[in-house]
C-alpha atoms as a PDB file:
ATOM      1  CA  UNK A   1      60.163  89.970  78.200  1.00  0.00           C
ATOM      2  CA  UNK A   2      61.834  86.765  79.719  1.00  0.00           C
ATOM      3  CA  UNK A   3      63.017  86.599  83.079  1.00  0.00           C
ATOM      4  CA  UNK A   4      66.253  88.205  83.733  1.00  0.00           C
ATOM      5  CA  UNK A   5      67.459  89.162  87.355  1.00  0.00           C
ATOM      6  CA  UNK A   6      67.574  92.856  88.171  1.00  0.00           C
ATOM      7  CA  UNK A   7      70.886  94.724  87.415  1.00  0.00           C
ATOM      8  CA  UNK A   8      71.329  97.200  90.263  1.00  0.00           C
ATOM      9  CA  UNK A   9      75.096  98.595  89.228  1.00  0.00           C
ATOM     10  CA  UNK A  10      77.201  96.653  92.037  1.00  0.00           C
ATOM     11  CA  UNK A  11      78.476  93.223  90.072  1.00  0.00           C
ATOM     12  CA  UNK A  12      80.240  92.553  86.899  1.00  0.00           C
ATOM     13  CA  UNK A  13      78.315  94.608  83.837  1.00  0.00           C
ATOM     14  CA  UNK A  14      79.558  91.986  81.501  1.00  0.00           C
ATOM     15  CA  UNK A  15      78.187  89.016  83.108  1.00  0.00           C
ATOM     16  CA  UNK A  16      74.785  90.876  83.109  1.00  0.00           C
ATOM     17  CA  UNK A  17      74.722  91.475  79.488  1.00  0.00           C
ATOM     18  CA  UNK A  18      75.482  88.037  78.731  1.00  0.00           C
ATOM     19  CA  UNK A  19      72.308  86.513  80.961  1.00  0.00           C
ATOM     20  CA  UNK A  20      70.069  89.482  79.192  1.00  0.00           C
ATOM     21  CA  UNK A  21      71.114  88.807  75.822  1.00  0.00           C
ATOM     22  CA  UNK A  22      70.979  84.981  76.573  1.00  0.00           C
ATOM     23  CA  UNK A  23      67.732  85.264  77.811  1.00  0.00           C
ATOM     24  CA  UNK A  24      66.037  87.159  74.950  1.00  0.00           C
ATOM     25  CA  UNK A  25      67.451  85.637  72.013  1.00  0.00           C
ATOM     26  CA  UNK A  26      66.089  82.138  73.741  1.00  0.00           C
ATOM     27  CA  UNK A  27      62.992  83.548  73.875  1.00  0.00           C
ATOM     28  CA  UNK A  28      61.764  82.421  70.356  1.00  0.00           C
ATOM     29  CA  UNK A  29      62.120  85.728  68.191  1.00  0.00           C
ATOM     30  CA  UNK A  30      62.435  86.623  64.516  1.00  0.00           C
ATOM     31  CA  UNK A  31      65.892  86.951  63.956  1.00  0.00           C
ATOM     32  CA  UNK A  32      65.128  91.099  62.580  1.00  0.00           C
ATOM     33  CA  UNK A  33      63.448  91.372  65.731  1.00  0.00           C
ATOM     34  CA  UNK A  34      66.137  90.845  68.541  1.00  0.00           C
ATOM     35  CA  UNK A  35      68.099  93.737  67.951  1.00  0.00           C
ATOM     36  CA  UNK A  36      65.038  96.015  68.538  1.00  0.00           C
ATOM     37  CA  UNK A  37      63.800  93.953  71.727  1.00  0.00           C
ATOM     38  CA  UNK A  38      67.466  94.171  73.297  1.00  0.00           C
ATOM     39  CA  UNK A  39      67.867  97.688  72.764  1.00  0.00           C
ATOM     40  CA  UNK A  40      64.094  98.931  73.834  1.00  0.00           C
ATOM     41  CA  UNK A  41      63.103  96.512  77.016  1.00  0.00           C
ATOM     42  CA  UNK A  42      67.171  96.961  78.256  1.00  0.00           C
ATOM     43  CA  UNK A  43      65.450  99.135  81.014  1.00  0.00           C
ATOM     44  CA  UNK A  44      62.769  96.690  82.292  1.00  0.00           C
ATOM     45  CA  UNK A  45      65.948  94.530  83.732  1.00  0.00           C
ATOM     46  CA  UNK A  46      67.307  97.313  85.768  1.00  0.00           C
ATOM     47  CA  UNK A  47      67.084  98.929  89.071  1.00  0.00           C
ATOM     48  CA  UNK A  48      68.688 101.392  91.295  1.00  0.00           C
ATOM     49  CA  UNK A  49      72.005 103.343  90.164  1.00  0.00           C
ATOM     50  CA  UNK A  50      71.637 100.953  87.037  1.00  0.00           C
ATOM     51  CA  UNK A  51      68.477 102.590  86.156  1.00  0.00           C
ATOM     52  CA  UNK A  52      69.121 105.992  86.918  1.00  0.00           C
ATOM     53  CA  UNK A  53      71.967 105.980  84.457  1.00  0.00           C
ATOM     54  CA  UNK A  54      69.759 104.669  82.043  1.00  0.00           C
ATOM     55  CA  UNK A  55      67.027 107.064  82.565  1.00  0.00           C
ATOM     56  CA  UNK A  56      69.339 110.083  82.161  1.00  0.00           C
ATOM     57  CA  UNK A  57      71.188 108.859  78.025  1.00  0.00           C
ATOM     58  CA  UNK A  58      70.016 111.558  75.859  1.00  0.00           C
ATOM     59  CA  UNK A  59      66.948 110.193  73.775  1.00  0.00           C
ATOM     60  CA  UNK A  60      67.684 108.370  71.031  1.00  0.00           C
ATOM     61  CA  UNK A  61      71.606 108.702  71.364  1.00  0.00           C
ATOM     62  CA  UNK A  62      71.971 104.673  71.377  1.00  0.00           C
ATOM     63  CA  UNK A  63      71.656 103.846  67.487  1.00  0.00           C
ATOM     64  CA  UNK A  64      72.346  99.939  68.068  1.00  0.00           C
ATOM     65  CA  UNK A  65      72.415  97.419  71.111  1.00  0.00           C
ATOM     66  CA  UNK A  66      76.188  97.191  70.741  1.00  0.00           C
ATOM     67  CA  UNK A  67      76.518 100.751  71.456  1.00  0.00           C
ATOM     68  CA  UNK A  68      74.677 100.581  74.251  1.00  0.00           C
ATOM     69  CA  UNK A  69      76.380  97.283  75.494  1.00  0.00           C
ATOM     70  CA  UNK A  70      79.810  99.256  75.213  1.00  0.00           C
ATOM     71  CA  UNK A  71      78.712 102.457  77.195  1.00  0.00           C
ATOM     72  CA  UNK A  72      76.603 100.296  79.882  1.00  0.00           C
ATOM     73  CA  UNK A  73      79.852  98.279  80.242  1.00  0.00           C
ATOM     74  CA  UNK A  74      82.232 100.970  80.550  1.00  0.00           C
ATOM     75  CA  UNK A  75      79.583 103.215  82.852  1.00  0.00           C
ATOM     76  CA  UNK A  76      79.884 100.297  85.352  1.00  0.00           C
ATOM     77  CA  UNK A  77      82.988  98.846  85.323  1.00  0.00           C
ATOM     78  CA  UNK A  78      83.852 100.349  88.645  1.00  0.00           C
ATOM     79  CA  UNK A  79      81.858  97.213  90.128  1.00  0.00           C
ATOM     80  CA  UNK A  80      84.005  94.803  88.403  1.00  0.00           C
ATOM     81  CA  UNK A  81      86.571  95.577  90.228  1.00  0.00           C
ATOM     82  CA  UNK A  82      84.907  95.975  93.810  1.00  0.00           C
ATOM     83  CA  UNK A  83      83.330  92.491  93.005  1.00  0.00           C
ATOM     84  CA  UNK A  84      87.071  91.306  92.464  1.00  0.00           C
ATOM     85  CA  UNK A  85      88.130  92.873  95.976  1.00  0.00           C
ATOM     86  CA  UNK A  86      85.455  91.585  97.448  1.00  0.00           C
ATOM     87  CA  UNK A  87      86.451  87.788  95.414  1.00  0.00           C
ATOM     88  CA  UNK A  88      90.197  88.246  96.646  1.00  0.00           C
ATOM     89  CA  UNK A  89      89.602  89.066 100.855  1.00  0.00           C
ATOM     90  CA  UNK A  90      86.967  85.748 100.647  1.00  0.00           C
ATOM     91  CA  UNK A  91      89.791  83.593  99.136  1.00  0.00           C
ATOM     92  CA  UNK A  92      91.526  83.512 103.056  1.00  0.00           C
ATOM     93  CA  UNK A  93      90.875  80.732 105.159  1.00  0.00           C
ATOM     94  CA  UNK A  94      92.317  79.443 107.894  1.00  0.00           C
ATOM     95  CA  UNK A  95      94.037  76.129 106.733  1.00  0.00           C
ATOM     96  CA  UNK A  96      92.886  72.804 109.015  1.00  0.00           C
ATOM     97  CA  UNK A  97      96.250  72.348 111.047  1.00  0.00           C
ATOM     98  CA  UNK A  98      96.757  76.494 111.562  1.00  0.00           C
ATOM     99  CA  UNK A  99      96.704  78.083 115.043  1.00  0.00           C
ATOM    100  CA  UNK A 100      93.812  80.612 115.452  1.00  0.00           C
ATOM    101  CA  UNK A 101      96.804  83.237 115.833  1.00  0.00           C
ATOM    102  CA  UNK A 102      98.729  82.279 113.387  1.00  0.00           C
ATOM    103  CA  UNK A 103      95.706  82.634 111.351  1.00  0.00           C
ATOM    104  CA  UNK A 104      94.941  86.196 112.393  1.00  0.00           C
ATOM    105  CA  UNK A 105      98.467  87.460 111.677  1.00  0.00           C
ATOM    106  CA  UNK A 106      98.318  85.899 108.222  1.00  0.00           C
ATOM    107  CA  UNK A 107      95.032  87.318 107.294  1.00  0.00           C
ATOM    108  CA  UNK A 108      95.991  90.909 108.778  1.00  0.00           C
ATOM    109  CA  UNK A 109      99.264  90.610 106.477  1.00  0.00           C
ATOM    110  CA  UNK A 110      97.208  89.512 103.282  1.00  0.00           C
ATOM    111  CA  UNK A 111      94.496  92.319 104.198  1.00  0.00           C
ATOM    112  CA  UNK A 112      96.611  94.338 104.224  1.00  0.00           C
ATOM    113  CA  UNK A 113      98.341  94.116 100.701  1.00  0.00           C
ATOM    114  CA  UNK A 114      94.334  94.285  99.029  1.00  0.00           C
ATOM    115  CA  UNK A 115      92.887  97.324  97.994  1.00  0.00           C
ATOM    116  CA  UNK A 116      90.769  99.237 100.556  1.00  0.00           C
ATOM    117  CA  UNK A 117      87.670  97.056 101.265  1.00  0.00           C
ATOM    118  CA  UNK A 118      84.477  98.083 103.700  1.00  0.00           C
ATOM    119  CA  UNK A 119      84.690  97.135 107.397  1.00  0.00           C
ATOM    120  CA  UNK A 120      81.803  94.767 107.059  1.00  0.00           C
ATOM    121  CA  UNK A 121      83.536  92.828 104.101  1.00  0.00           C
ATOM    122  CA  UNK A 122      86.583  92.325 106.326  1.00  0.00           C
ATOM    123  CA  UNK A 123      84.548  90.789 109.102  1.00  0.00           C
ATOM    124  CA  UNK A 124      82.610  88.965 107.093  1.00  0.00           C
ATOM    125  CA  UNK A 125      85.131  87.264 105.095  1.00  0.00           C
ATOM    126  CA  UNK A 126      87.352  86.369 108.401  1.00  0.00           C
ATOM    127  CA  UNK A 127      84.290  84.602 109.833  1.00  0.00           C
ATOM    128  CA  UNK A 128      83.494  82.807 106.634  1.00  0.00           C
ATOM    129  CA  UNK A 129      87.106  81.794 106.777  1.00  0.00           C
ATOM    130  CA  UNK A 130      87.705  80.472 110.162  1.00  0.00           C
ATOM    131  CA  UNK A 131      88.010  76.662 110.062  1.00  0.00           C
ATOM    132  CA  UNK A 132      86.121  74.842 113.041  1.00  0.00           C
ATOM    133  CA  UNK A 133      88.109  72.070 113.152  1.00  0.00           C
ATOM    134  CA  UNK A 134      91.525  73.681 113.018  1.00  0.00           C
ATOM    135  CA  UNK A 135      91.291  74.263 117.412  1.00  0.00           C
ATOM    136  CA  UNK A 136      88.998  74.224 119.910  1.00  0.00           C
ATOM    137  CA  UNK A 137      89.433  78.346 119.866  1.00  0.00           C
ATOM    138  CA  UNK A 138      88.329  78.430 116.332  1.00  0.00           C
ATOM    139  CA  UNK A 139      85.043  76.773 116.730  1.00  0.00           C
ATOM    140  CA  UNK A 140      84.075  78.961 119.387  1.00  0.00           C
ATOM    141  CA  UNK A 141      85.092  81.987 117.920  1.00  0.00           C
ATOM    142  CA  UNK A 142      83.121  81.183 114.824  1.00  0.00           C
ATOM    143  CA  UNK A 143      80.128  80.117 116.889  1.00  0.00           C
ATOM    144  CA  UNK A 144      80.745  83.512 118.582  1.00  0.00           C
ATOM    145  CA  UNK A 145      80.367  85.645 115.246  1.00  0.00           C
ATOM    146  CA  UNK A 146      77.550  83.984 113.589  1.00  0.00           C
ATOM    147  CA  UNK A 147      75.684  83.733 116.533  1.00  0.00           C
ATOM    148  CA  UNK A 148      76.353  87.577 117.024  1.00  0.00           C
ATOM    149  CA  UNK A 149      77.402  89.131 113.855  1.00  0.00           C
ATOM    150  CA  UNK A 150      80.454  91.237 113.844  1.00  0.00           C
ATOM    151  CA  UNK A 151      80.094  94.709 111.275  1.00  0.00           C
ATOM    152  CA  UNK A 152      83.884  95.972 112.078  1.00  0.00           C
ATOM    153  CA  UNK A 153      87.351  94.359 112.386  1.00  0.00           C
ATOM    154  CA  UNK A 154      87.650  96.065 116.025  1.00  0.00           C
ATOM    155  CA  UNK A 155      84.903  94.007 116.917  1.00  0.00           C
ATOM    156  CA  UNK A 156      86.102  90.617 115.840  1.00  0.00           C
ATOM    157  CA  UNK A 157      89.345  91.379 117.399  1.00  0.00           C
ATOM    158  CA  UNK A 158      87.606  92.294 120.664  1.00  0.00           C
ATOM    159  CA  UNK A 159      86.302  88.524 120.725  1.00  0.00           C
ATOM    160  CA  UNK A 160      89.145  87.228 119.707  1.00  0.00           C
ATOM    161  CA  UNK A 161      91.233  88.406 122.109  1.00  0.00           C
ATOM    162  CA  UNK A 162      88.545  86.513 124.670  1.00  0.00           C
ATOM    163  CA  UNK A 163      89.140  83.717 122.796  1.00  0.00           C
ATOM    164  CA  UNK A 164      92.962  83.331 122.020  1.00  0.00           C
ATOM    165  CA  UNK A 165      93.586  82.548 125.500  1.00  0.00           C
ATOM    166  CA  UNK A 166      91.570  79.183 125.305  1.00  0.00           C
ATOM    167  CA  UNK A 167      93.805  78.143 121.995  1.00  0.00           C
ATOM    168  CA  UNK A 168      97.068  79.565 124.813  1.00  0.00           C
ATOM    169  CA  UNK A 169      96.586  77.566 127.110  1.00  0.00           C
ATOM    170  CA  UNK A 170      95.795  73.616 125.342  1.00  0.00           C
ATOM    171  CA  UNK A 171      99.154  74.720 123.931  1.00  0.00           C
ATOM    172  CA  UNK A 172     100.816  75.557 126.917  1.00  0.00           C
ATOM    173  CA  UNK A 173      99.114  72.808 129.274  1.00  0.00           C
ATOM    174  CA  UNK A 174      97.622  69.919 127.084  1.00  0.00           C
ATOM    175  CA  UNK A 175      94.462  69.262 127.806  1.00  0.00           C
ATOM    176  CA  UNK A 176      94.420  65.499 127.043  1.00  0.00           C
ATOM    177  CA  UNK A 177      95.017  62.541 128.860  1.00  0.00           C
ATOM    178  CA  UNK A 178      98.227  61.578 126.526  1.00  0.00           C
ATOM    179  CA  UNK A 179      99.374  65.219 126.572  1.00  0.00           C
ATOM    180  CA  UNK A 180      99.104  65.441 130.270  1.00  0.00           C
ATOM    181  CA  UNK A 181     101.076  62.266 130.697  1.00  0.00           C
ATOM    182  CA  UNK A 182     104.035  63.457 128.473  1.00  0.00           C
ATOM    183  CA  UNK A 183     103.757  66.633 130.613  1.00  0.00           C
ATOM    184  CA  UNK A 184     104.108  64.590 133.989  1.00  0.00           C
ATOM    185  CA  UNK A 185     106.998  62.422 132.498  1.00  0.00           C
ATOM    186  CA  UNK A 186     108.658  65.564 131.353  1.00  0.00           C
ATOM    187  CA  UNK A 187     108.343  66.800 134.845  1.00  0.00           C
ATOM    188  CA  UNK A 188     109.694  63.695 136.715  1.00  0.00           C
ATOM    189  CA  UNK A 189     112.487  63.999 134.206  1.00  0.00           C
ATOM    190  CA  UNK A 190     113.512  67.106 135.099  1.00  0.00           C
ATOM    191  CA  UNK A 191     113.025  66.368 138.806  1.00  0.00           C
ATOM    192  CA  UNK A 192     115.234  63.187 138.994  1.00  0.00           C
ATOM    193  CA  UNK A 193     118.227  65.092 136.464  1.00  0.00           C
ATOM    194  CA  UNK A 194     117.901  68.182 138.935  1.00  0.00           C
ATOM    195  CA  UNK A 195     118.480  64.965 141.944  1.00  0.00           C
ATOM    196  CA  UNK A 196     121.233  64.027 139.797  1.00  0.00           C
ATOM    197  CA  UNK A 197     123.135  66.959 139.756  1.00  0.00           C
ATOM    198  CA  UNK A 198     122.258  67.892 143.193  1.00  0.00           C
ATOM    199  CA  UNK A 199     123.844  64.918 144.568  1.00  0.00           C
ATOM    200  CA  UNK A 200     126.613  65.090 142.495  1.00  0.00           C
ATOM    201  CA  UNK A 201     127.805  68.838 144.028  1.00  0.00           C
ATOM    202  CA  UNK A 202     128.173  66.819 147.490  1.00  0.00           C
ATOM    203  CA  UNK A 203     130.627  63.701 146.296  1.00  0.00           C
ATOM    204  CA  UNK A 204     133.690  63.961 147.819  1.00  0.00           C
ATOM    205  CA  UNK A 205     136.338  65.067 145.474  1.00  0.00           C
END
């Protein structure tokens, strides 16, 4: 048998039939012979749930590889679609110029219109999809979750929460020299209109 990657019953049954037919009919056989070899050593490539449903078909109910492709296909097409649940919650990412909570309202909304998906994927696929470079809150609330991986959504908010008010306040008080400069302009502004209109109250009518 050629090398073919264990099928355990939790990604697209389709795919895997492709790499094990692939494989054997590359692997330099008598055209009568592949048939036989794909239906009989089928079993060698499997593991777990994959194999258990295997092990329980009713002996010599699978006249032809095609037959068996079609019930094998159909027995596990349930992961198909967890693999594409899984595909769609990885597909949000925080884009470069979006606020770190602006980016968790957007990815609770999206969530939230996906099918039902584990705890642990949620987690997972908001860390993956934090960009570092987006704020200063970002990168250290990524650093945060890799460093200490996060299994539910509770616990990423919990550290996000710790983090938000970094991303708060650079908005609220700039934190660099040219921000802080416009700040200290605005102020004098409003100090010498506030003169203004303080002096004017006292000019004789």
């Amino acid at each position: 048998m050629p090398e073919v990657p264990k099928y355990d019953g939790t990604s697209d049954p389709q795919e895997y039939i492709t790499t094990y037919t692939t494989s054997v009919k590359g692997n330099d056989l008598a055209p009568h012979g592949i048939e036989s070899v794909l239906l009989k050593n089928i079993g060698e490539t499997l593991t777990r749930g994959a194999l258990t449903w295997y092990s329980l078909l009713p002996e010599h109910s699978m006249d032809s590889f095609e037959m068996l492709t079609d019930s094998f296909i159909k027995a596990h097409a349930g992961a198909r679609k967890v693999q594409a649940r899984k595909s769609d919650i990885f597909r949000i990412a925080q884009r470069e110029s979006e606020l770190l909570r602006r980016f968790v309202s957007r990815f609770q909304k999206e969530r939230m219109l996906l099918l039902v998906v584990p705890n642990e994927w949620v987690a997972e696929a908001f860390t993956k999809g934090l960009n570092p470079i987006s704020s200063y809150a970002s990168r250290k609330l990524k650093e945060s979750l890799l460093e200490f991986q996060a299994t539910t959504w509770a616990d990423v908010h919990n550290r996000y929460e710790s983090k938000i008010r970094i991303e708060d306040d650079q908005v609220d008080f700039p934190s660099s020299a040219k921000g802080w400069e416009r700040s200290k302009e605005k102020m004098k502004d409003d100090v010498d209109s506030n003169r203004r209109v303080s002096r004017g109250r006292f000019l004789p009518c």
